[in-house]
Protein backbone atom coordinates (compact mmCIF):
# COMPACT_ATOMS: atom_id res chain seq x y z
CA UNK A 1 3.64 -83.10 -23.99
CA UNK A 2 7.19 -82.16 -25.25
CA UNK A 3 6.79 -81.60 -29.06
CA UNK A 4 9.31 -81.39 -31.94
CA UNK A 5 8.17 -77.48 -32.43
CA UNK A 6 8.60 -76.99 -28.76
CA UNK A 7 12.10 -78.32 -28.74
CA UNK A 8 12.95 -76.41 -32.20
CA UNK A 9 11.41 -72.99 -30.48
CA UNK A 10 13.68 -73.68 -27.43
CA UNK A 11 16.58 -74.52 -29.43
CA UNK A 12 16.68 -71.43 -31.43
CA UNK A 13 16.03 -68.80 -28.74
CA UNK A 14 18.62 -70.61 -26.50
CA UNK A 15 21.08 -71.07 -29.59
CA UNK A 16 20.62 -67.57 -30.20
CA UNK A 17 21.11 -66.06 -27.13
CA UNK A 18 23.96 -68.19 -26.46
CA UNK A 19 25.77 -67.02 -29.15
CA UNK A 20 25.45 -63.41 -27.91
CA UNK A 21 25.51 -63.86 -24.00
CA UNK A 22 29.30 -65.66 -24.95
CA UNK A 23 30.66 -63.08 -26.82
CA UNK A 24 29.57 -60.02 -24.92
CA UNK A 25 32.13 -58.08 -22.81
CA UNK A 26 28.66 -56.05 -21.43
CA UNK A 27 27.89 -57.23 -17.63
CA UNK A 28 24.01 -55.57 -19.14
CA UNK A 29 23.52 -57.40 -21.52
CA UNK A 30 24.41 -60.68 -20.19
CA UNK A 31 22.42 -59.60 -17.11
CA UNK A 32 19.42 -59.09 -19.58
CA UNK A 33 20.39 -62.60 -21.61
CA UNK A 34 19.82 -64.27 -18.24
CA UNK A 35 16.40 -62.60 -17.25
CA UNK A 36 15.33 -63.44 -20.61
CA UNK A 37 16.02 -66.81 -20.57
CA UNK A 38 14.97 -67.23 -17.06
CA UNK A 39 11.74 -66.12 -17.70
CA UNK A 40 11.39 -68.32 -20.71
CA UNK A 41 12.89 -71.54 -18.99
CA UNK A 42 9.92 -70.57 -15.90
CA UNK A 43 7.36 -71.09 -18.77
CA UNK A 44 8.58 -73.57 -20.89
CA UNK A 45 6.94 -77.36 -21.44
CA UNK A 46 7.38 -78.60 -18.21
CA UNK A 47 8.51 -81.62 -19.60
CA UNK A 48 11.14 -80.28 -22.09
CA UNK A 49 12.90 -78.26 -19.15
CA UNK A 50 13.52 -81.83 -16.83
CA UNK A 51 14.98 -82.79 -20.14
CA UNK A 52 17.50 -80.56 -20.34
CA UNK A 53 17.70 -79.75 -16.64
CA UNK A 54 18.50 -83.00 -15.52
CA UNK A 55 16.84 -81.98 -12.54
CA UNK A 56 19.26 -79.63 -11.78
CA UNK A 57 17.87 -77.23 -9.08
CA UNK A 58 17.56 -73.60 -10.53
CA UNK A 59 18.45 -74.54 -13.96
CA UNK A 60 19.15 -71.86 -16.00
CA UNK A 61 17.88 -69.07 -12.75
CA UNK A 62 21.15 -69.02 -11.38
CA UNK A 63 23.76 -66.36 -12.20
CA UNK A 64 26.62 -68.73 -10.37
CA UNK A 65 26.38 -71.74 -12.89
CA UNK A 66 24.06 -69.70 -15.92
CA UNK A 67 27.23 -70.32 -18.40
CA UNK A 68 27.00 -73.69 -17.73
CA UNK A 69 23.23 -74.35 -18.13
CA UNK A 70 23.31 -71.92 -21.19
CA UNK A 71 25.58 -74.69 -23.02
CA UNK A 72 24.22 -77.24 -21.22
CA UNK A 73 20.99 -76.62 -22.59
CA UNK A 74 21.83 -76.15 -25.86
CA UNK A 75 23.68 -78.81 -26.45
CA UNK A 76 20.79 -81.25 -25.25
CA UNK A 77 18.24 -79.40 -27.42
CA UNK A 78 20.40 -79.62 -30.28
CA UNK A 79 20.42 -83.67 -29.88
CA UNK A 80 16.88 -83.46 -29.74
CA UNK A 81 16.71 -82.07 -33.10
C-alpha cells in the first residue's frame, strides 16, 4: 500500500538527487546518481513506482532516457504531495 510517508521519502531522495545529477558536469557522479536511484526505484512500494512509471519499461534503469524519468518522477511525486 502506497503511503503518504512513502511518497514524501521518494520525493525527497529523488528531489535531491535531481538537483545534483542536473547540475553536475561529472560523467561519475551522474553514473553513481543513476545506480543509486536504480537501486532504490528496484525496491520501492511496488505500487508507488507504476505510479510514477506509467508503466514505462525500465523506468528510471535506463541510462538512454534516465534524464527523463529523473524529472518525470519527480514531478509526479511532487503532485502527490
Amino acid at each position: 500500500m502506497t503511503t503518504k510517508d512513502s511518497i514524501e521519502e521518494a520525493y525527497s531522495f529523488f528531489h535531491q538527487k535531481w538537483r545534483i545529477y542536473a547540475h553536475s558536469n561529472s560523467e561519475s557522479q551522474k553514473d553513481d546518481i543513476e545506480y543509486a536511484i536504480s537501486n532504490y526505484a528496484s525496491a520501492m512500494d511496488r505500487g508507488l513506482y507504476s505510479l510514477i512509471s506509467n508503466g514505462t519499461q525500465g523506468f528510471l534503469h535506463e541510462h538512454s532516457h534516465f534524464a527523463h524519468d529523473m524529472q518525470q518522477a519527480v514531478d509526479k511525486l511532487e503532485t502527490m504531495l
